[in-house]
C-alpha atoms as a PDB file:
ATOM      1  CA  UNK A   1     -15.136 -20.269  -3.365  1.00  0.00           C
ATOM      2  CA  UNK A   2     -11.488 -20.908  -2.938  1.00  0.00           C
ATOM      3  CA  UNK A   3     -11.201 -20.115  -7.197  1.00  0.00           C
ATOM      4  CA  UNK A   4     -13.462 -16.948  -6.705  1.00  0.00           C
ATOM      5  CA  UNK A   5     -10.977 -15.515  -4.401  1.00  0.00           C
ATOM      6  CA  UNK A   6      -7.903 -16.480  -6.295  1.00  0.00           C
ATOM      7  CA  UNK A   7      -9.967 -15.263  -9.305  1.00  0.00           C
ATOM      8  CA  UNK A   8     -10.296 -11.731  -7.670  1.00  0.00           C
ATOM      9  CA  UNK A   9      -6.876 -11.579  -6.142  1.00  0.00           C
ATOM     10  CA  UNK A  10      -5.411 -11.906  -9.374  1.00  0.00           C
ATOM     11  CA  UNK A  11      -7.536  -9.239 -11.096  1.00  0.00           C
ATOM     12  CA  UNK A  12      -6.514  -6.761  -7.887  1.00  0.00           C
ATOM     13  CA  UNK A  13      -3.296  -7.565  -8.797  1.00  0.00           C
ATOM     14  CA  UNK A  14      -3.603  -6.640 -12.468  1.00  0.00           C
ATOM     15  CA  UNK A  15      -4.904  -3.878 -11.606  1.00  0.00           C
ATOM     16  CA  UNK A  16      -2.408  -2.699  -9.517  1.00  0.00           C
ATOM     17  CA  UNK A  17      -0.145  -3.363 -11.940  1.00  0.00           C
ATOM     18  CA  UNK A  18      -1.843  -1.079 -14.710  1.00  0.00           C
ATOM     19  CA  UNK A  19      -2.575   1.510 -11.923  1.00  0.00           C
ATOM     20  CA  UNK A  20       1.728   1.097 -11.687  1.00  0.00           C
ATOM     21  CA  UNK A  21       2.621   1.051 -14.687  1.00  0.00           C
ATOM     22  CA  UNK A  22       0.492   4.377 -15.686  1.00  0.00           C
ATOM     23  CA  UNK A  23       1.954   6.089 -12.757  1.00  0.00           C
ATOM     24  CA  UNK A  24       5.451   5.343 -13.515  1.00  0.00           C
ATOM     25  CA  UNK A  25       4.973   6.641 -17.701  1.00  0.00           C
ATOM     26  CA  UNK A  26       3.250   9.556 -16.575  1.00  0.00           C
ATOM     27  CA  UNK A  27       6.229  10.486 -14.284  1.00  0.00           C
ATOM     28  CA  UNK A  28       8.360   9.331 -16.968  1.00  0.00           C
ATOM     29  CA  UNK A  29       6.922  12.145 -19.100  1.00  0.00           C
ATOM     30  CA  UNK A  30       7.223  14.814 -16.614  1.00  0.00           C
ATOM     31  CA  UNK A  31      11.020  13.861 -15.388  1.00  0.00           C
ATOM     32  CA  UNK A  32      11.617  13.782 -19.207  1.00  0.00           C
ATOM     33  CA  UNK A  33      11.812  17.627 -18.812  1.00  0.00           C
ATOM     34  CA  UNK A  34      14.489  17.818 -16.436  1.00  0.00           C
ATOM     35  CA  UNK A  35      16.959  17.320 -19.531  1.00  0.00           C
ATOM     36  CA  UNK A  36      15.783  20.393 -21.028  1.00  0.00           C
ATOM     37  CA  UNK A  37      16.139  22.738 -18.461  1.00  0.00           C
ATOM     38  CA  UNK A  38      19.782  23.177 -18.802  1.00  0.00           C
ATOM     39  CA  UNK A  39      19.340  24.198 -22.552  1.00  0.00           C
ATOM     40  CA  UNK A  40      16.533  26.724 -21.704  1.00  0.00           C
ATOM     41  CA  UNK A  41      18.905  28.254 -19.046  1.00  0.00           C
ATOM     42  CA  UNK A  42      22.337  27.561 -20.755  1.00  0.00           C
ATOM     43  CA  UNK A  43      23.618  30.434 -19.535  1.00  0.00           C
ATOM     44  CA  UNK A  44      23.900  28.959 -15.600  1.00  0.00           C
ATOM     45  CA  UNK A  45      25.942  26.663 -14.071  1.00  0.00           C
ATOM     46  CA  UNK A  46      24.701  23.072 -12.668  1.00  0.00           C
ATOM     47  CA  UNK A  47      24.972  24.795  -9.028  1.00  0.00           C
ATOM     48  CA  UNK A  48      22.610  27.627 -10.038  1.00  0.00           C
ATOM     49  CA  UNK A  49      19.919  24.955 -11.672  1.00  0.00           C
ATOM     50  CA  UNK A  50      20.074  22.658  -8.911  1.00  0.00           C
ATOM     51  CA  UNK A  51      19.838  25.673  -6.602  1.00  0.00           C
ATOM     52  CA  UNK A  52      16.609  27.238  -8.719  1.00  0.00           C
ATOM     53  CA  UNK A  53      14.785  24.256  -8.592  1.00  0.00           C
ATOM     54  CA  UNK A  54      15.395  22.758  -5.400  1.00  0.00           C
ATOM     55  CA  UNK A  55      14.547  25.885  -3.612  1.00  0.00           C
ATOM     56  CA  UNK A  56      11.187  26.269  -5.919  1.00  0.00           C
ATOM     57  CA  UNK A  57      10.306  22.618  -4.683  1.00  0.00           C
ATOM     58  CA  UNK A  58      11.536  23.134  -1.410  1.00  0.00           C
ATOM     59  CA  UNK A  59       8.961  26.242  -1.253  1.00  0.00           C
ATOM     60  CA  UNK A  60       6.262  24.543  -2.928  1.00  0.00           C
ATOM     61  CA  UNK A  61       6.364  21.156  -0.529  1.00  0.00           C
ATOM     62  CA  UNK A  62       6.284  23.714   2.095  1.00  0.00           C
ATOM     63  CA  UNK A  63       3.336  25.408   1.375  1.00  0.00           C
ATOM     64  CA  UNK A  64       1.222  21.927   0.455  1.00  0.00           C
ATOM     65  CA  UNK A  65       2.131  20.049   3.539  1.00  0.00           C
ATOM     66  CA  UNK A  66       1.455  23.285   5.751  1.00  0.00           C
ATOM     67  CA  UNK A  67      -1.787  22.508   6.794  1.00  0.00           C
ATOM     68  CA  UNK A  68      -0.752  18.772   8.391  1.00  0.00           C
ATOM     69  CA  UNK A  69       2.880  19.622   9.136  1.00  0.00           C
ATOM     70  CA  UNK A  70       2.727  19.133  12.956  1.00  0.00           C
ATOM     71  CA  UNK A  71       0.663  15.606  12.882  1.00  0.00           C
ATOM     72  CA  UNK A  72       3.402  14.659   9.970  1.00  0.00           C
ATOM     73  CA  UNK A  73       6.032  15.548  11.924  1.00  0.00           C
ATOM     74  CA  UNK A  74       4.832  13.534  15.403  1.00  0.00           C
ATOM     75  CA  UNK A  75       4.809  10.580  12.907  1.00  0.00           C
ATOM     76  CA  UNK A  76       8.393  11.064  11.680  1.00  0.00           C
ATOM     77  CA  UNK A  77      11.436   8.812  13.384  1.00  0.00           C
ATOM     78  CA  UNK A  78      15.204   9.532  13.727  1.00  0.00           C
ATOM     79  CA  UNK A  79      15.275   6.755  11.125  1.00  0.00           C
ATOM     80  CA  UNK A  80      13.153   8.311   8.660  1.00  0.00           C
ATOM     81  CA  UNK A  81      14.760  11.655   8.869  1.00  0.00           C
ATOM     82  CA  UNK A  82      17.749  10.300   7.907  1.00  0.00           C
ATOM     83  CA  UNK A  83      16.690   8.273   5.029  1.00  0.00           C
ATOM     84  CA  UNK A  84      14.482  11.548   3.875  1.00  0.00           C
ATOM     85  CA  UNK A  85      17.961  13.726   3.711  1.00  0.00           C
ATOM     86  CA  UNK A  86      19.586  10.766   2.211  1.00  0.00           C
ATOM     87  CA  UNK A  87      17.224  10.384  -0.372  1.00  0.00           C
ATOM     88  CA  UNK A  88      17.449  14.365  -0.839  1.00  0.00           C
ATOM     89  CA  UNK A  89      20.891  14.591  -1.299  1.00  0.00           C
ATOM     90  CA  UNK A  90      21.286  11.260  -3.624  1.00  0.00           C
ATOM     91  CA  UNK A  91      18.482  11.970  -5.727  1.00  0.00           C
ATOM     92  CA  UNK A  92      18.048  15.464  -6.194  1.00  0.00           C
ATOM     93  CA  UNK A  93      20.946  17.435  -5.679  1.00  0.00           C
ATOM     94  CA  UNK A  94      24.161  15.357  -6.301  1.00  0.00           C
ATOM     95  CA  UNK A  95      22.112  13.443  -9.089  1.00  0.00           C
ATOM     96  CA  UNK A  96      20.705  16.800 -10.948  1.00  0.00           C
ATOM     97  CA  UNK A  97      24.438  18.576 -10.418  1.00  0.00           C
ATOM     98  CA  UNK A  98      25.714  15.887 -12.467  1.00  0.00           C
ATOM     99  CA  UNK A  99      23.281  15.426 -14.859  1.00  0.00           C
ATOM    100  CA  UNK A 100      22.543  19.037 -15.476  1.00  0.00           C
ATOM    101  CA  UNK A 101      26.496  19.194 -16.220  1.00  0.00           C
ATOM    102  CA  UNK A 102      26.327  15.968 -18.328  1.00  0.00           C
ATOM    103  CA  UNK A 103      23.879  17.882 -20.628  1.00  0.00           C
ATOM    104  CA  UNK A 104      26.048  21.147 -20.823  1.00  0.00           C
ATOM    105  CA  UNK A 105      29.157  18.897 -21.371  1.00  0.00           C
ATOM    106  CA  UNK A 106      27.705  16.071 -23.752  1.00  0.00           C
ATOM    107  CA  UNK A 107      24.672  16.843 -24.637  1.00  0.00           C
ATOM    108  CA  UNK A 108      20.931  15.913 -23.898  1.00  0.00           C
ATOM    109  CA  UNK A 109      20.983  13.038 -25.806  1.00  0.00           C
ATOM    110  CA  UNK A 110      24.188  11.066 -24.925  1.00  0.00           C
ATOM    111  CA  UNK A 111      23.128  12.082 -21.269  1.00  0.00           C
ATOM    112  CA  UNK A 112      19.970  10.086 -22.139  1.00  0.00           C
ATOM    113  CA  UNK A 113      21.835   7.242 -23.511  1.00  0.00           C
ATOM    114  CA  UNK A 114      23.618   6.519 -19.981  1.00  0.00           C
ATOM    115  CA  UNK A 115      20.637   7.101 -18.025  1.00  0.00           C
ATOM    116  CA  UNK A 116      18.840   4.845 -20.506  1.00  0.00           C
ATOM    117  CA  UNK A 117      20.989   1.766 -18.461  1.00  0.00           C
ATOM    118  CA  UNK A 118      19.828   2.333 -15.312  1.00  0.00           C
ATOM    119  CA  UNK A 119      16.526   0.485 -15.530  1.00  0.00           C
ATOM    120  CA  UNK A 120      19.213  -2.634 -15.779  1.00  0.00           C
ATOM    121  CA  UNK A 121      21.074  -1.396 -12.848  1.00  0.00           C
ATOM    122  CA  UNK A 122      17.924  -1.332 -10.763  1.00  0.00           C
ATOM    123  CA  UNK A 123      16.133  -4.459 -11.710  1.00  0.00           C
ATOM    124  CA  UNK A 124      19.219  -6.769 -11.232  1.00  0.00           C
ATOM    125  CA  UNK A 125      19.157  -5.001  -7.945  1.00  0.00           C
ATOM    126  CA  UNK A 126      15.427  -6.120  -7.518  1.00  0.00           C
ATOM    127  CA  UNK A 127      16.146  -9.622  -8.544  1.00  0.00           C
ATOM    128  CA  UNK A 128      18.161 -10.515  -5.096  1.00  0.00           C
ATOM    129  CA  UNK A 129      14.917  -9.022  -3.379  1.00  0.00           C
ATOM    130  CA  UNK A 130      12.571 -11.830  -1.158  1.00  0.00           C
ATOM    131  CA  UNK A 131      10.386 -13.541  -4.005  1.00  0.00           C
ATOM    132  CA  UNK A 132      11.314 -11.178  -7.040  1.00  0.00           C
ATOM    133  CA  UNK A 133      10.896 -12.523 -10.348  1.00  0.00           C
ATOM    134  CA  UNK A 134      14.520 -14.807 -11.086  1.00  0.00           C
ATOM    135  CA  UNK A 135      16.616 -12.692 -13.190  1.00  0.00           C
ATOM    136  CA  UNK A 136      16.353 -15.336 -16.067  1.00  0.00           C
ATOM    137  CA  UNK A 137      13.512 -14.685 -16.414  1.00  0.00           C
ATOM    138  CA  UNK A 138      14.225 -11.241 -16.823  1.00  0.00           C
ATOM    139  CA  UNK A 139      17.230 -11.424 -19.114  1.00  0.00           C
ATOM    140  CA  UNK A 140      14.895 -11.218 -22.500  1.00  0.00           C
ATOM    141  CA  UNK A 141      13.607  -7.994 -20.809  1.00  0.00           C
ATOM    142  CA  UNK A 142      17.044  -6.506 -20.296  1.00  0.00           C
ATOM    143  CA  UNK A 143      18.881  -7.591 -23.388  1.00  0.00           C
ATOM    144  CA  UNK A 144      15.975  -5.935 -25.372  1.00  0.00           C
ATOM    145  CA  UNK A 145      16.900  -2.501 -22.978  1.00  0.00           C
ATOM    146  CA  UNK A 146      20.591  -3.121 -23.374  1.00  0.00           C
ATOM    147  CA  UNK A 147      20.267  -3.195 -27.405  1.00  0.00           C
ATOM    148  CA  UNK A 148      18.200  -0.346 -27.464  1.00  0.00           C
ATOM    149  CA  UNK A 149      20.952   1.897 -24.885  1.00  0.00           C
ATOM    150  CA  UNK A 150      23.236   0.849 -27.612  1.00  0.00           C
ATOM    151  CA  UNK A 151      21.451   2.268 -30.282  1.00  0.00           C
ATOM    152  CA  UNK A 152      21.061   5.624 -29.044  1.00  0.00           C
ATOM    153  CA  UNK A 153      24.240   5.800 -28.112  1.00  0.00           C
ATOM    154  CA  UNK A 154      25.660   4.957 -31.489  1.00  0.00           C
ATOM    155  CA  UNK A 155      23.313   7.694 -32.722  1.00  0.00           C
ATOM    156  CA  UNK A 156      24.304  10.242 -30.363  1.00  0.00           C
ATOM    157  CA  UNK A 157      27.888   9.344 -30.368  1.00  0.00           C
ATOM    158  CA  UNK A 158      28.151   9.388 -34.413  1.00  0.00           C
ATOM    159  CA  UNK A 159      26.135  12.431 -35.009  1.00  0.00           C
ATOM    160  CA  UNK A 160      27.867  15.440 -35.718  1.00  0.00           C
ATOM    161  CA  UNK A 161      28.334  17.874 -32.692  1.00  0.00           C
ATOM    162  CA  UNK A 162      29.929  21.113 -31.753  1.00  0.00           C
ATOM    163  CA  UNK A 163      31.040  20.163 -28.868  1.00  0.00           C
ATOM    164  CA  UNK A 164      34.631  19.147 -28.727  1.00  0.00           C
ATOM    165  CA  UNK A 165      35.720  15.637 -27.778  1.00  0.00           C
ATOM    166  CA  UNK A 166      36.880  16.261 -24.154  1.00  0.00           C
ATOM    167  CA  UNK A 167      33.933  17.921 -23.748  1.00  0.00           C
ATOM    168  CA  UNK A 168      32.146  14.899 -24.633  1.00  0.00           C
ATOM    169  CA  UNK A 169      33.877  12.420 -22.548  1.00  0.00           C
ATOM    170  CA  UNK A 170      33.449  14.982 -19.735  1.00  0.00           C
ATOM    171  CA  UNK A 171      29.918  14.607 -20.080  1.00  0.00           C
ATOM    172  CA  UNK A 172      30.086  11.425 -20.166  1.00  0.00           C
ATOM    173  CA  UNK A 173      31.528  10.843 -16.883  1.00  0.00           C
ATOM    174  CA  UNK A 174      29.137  13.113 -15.556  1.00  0.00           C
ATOM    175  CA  UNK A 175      26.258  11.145 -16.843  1.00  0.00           C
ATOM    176  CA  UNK A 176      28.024   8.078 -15.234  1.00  0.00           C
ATOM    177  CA  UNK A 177      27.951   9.877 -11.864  1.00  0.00           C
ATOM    178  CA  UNK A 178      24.444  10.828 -12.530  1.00  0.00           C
ATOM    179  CA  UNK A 179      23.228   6.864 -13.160  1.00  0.00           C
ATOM    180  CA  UNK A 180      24.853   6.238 -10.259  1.00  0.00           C
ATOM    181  CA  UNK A 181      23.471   8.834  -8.023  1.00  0.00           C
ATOM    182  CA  UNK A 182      19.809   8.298  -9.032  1.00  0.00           C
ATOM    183  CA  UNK A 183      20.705   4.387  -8.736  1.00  0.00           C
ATOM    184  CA  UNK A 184      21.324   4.437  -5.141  1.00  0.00           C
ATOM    185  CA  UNK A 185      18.342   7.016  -5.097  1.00  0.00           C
ATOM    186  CA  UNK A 186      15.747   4.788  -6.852  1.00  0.00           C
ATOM    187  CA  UNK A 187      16.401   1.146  -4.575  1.00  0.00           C
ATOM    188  CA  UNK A 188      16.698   3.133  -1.230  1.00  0.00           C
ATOM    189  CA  UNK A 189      13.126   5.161  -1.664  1.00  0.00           C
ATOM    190  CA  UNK A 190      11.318   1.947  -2.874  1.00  0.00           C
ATOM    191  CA  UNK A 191      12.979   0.487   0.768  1.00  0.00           C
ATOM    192  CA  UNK A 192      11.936   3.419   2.331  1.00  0.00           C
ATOM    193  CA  UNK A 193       8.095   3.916   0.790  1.00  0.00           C
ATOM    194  CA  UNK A 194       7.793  -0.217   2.110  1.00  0.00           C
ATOM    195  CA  UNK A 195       8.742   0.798   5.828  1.00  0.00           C
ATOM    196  CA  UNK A 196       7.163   4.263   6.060  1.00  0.00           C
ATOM    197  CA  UNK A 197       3.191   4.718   7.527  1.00  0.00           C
ATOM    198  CA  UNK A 198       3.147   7.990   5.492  1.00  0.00           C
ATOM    199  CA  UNK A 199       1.365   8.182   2.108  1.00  0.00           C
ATOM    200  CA  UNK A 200       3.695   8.477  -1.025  1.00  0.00           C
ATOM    201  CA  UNK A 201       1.992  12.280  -0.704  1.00  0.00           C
ATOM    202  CA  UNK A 202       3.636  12.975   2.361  1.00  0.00           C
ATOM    203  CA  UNK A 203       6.705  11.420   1.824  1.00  0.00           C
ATOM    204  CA  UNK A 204       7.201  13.292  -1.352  1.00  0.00           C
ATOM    205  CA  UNK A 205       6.861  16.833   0.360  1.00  0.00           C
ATOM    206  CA  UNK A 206       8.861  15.655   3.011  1.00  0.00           C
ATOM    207  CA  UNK A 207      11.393  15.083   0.492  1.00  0.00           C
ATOM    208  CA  UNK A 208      11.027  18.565  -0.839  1.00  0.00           C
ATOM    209  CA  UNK A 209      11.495  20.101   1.985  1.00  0.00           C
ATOM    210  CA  UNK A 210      14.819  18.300   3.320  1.00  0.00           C
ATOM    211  CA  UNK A 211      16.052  19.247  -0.579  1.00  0.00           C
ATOM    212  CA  UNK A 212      15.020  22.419  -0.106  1.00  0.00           C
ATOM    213  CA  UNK A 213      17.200  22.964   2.750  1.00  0.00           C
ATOM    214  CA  UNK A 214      20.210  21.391   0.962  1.00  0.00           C
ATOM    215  CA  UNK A 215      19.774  23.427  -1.509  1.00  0.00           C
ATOM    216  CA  UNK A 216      19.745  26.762   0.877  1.00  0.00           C
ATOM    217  CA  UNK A 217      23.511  25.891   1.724  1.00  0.00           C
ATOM    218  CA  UNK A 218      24.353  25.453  -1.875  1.00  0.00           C
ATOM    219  CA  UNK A 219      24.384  29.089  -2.425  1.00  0.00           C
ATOM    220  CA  UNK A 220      27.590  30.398  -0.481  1.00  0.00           C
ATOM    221  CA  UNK A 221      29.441  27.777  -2.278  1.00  0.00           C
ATOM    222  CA  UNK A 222      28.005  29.095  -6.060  1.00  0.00           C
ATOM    223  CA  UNK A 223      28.659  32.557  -5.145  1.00  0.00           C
ATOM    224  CA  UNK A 224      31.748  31.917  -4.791  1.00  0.00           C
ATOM    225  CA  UNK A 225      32.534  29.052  -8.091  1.00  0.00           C
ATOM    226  CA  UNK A 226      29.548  30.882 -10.208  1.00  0.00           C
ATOM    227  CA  UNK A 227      28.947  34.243 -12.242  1.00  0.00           C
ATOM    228  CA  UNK A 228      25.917  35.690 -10.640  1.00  0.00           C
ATOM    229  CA  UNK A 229      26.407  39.166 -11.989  1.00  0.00           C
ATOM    230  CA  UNK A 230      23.111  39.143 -15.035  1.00  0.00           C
ATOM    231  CA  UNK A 231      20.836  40.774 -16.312  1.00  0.00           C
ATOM    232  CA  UNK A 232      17.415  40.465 -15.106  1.00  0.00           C
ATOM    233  CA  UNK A 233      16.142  39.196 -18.138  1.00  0.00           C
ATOM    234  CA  UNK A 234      18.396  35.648 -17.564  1.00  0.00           C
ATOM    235  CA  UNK A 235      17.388  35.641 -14.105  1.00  0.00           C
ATOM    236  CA  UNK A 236      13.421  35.383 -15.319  1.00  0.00           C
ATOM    237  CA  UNK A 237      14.292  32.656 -17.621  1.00  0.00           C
ATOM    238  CA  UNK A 238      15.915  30.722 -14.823  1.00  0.00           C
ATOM    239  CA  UNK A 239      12.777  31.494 -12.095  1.00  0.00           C
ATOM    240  CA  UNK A 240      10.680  30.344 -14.647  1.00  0.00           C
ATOM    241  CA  UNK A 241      12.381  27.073 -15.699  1.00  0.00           C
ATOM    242  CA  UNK A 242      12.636  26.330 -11.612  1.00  0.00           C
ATOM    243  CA  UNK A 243       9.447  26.782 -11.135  1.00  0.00           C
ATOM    244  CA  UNK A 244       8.500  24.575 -14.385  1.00  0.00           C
ATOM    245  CA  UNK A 245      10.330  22.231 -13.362  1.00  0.00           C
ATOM    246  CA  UNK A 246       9.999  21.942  -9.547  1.00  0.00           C
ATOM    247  CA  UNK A 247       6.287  21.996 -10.306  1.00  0.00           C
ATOM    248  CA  UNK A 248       5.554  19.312 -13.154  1.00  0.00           C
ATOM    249  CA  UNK A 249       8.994  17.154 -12.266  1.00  0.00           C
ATOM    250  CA  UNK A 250       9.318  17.090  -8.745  1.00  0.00           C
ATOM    251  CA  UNK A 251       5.630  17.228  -7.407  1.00  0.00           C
ATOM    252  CA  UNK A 252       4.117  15.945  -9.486  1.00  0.00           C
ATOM    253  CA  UNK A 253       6.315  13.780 -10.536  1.00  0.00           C
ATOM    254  CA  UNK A 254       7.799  12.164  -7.832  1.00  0.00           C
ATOM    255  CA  UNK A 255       4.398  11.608  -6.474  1.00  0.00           C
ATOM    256  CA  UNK A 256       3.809   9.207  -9.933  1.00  0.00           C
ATOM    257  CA  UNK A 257       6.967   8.131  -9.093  1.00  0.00           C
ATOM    258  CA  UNK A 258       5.929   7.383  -5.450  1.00  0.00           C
ATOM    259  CA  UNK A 259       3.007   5.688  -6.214  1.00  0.00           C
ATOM    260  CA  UNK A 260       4.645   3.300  -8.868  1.00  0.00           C
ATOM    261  CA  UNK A 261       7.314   2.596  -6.220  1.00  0.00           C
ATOM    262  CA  UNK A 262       4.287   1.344  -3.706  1.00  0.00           C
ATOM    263  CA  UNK A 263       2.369  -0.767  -6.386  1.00  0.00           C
ATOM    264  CA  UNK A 264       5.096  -2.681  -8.343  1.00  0.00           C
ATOM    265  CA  UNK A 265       8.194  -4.627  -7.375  1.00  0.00           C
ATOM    266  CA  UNK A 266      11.605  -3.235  -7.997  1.00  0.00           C
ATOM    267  CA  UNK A 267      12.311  -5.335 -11.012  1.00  0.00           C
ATOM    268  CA  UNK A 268       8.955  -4.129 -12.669  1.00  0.00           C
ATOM    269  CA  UNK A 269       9.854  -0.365 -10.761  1.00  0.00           C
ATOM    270  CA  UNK A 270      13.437  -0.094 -12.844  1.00  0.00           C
ATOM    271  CA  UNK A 271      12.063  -0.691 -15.970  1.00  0.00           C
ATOM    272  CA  UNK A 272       9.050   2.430 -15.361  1.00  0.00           C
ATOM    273  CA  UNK A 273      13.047   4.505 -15.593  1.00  0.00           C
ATOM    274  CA  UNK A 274      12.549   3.709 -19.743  1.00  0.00           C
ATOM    275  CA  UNK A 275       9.908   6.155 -20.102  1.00  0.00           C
ATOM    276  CA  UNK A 276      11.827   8.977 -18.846  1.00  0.00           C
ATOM    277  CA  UNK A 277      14.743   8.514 -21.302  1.00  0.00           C
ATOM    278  CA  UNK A 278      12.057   7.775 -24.034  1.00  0.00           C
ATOM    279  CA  UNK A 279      10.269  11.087 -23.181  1.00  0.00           C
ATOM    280  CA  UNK A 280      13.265  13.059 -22.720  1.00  0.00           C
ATOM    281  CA  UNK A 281      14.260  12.066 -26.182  1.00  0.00           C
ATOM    282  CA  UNK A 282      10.991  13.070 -27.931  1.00  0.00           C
ATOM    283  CA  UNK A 283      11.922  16.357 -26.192  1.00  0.00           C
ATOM    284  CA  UNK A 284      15.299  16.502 -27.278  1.00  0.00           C
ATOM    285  CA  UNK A 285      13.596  16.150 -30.837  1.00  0.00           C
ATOM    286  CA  UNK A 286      11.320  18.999 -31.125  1.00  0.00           C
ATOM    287  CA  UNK A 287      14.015  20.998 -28.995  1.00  0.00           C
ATOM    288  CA  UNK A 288      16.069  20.033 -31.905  1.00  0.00           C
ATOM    289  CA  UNK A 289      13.173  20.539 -34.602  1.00  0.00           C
ATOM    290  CA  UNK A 290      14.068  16.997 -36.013  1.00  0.00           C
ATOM    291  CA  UNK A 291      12.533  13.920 -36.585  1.00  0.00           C
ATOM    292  CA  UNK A 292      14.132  10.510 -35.200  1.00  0.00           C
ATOM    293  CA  UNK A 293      16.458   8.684 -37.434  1.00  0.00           C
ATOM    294  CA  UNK A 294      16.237   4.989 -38.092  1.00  0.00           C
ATOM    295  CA  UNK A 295      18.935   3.942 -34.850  1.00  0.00           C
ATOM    296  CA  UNK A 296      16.685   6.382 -32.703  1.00  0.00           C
ATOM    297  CA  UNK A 297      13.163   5.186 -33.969  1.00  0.00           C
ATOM    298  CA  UNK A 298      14.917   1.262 -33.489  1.00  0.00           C
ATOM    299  CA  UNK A 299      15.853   2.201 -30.199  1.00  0.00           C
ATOM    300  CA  UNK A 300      12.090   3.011 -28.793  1.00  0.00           C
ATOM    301  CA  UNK A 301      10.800  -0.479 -30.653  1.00  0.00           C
ATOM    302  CA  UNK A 302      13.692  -2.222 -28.566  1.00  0.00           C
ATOM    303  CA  UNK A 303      12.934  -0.088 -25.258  1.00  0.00           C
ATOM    304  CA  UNK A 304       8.933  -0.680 -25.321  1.00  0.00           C
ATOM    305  CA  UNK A 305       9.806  -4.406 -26.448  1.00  0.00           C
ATOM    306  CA  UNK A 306      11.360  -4.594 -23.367  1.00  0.00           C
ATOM    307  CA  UNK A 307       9.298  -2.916 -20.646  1.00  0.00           C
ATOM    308  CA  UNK A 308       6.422  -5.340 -22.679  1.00  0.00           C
ATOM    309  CA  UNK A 309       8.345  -8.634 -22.016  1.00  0.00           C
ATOM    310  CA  UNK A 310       9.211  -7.262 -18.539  1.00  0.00           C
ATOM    311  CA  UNK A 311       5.534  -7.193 -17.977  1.00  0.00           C
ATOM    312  CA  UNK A 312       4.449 -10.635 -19.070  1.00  0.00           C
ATOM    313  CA  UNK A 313       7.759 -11.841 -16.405  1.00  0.00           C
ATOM    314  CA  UNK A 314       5.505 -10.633 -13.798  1.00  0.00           C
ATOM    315  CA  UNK A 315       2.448 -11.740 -14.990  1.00  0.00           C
ATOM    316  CA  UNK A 316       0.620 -14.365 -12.878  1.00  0.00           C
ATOM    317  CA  UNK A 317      -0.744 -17.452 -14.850  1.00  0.00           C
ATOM    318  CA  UNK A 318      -4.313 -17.283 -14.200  1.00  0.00           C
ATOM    319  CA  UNK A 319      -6.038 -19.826 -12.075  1.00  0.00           C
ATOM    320  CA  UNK A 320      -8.208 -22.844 -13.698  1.00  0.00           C
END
C-alpha cells in the first residue's frame, strides 16, 4: 500500500510538472509579443507604451474581477496590498519602460539577448530556497543557458545595424535595468502566489488593477517629456497594440505565468523565462522576414538543451 501511494504521489507530481511546464511556454509565447510592440508603435515613447497598455489592462482586470470585487477585497491584507503595488510597479511599469526603450535603443534582439540571462538570475535565486534542487545539480542546466545567451548575443551584436553605437550601448543598459526589474518581479510574485488564499486568477487582476492606477499618474509626467500632438491615425495603431497586448500578454499571460509560479519550484519557474526570449525571437524573425542563422538556430538547441536537463534535475527517481 505504502508503494501504491508513493506510486501515485509521484505521478501527481509529474503531472504537475507537465501541467507547469505547459503553462509557463504558453505564457512564454504570449509575453514574446511584448518585444514587438515598440516596433509596431515606433513612433511613441516608452512612457506612452507603458501608459497604453497598462491602462488597457488596468481596464480589462477591472471589468473581469467586477462581479467578485467586494468578497476579493474583504480577503485582501495591508500586506498583500503592498506586495500587489510592488509587484505592479517592478514588473510592469519600471520593467516595460526599460525594456520598451531597450528595443528602441538596441534593438529587439540584443534586448532579447539580456533578458535571455535572467532564467540564471532566478534559479540561483531558487537554489538558496528550503529543499530546492542544489545548484550543482543545476549547473549543466545553466551553462547550457549561459552558452546559448552568448550566442545570440554574438549574433545580434555582429550583425549589421543602423543604429549607431551609443545607441546600442544605451540599449543595452536599458535591457540591464529591464533584467533586473523583472528579476526582483519574478522571485517576489512566486513568494507572494505561496502566501496568498487567492487563486492565481484573482491575483492576476488584482495586479492589473494596482498597474492600472500607476499607470493613470504616468500621464502628467509624459505630457510633459512626450510629443502627444498626432495624427489620429498613430493614435489607432497605438490603442490597438495596447489592447493586443494588454489582452494576450498581460491576462492571459500572466495568468500562465501565475499558474506555472504555483505548480513548479523557482529553480524549475526561472528556466519557463527561456521560452519568452525563444518566442520573442521567432517574432523578431518574421518581423524581420528572415530566417535564423546558424549562431541563432545554435542558440535555441543550447536553450531547449537546457530547460530539458533542468527538467530531469527535478525529476524524482521513481520508487521500486
Amino acid at each position: 500500500m505504502a508503494t501504491s501511494v508513493e506510486h501515485i504521489g509521484a505521478s501527481s507530481s509529474a503531472g504537475a510538472t507537465a501541467r507547469g511546464v505547459l503553462a509557463g511556454a504558453g505564457a512564454g509565447a504570449l509575453w514574446g509579443l511584448v518585444f514587438l510592440a515598440p516596433e509596431l508603435a515606433a513612433g511613441f515613447g516608452p512612457l506612452q507604451l507603458s501608459i497604453g497598455r497598462y491602462l488597457c489592462y488596468g481596464a480589462a482586470s477591472v471589468a473581469l474581477i467586477a462581479p467578485r470585487l467586494r468578497a476579493v477585497l474583504a480577503a485582501l491584507k495591508r500586506r498583500e496590498w503592498l506586495s500587489l503595488a510592488w509587484l505592479a510597479l517592478t514588473g510592469n511599469i519600471v520593467y516595460y519602460i526599460f525594456l520598451a526603450a531597450a528595443v528602441q535603443s538596441g534593438g529587439a534582439a540584443l534586448t532579447s539577448l539580456v533578458m535571455g540571462f535572467l532564467p540564471v538570475l532566478v534559479t540561483v535565486i531558487g537554489s538558496r530556497d528550503h529543499g530546492a534542487v542544489p545548484l550543482t545539480r543545476l549547473l549543466p542546466s545553466l551553462l547550457l543557458c549561459v552558452a546559448g545567451g552568448v550566442c545570440i548575443g554574438w549574433q545580434a551584436l555582429a550583425a549589421p545595424s543602423s543604429a549607431a553605437t551609443a545607441d546600442r550601448l544605451l540599449g543595452l543598459g536599458y535591457a540591464v535595468c529591464a533584467l533586473a526589474s523583472w528579476t526582483t518581479f519574478a522571485v517576489a510574485n512566486v513568494r507572494c502566489l505561496f502566501r496568498t488564499r487567492l487563486s492565481v486568477h484573482e491575483w492576476n487582476l488584482l495586479t492589473g488593477l494596482l498597474t492600472g492606477g500607476l499607470a493613470m499618474l504616468l500621464v502628467p509626467i509624459s505630457v510633459f517629456m512626450d510629443d502627444w500632438s498626432r495624427p489620429a491615425a498613430e493614435w489607432l495603431v497605438l490603442a490597438g497594440t495596447s489592447t493586443g497586448v494588454a489582452l494576450l500578454a498581460s491576462i492571459l499571460g500572466n495568468a500562465l505565468w501565475n499558474r506555472a509560479s504555483r505548480l513548479l519550484p523557482l529553480t524549475l519557474v526561472g528556466q519557463m523565462i527561456l521560452f519568452e526570449t525563444l518566442f520573442a525571437l521567432l517574432y523578431a524573425f518574421a518581423w524581420e522576414g528572415r530566417l535564423p542563422t546558424a549562431l541563432e538556430v545554435g542558440a535555441f538547441g543550447l536553450i531547449t538543451a537546457g530547460v530539458v536537463s533542468c527538467l530531469s534535475a527535478h525529476r524524482r527517481p521513481s520508487p521500486v
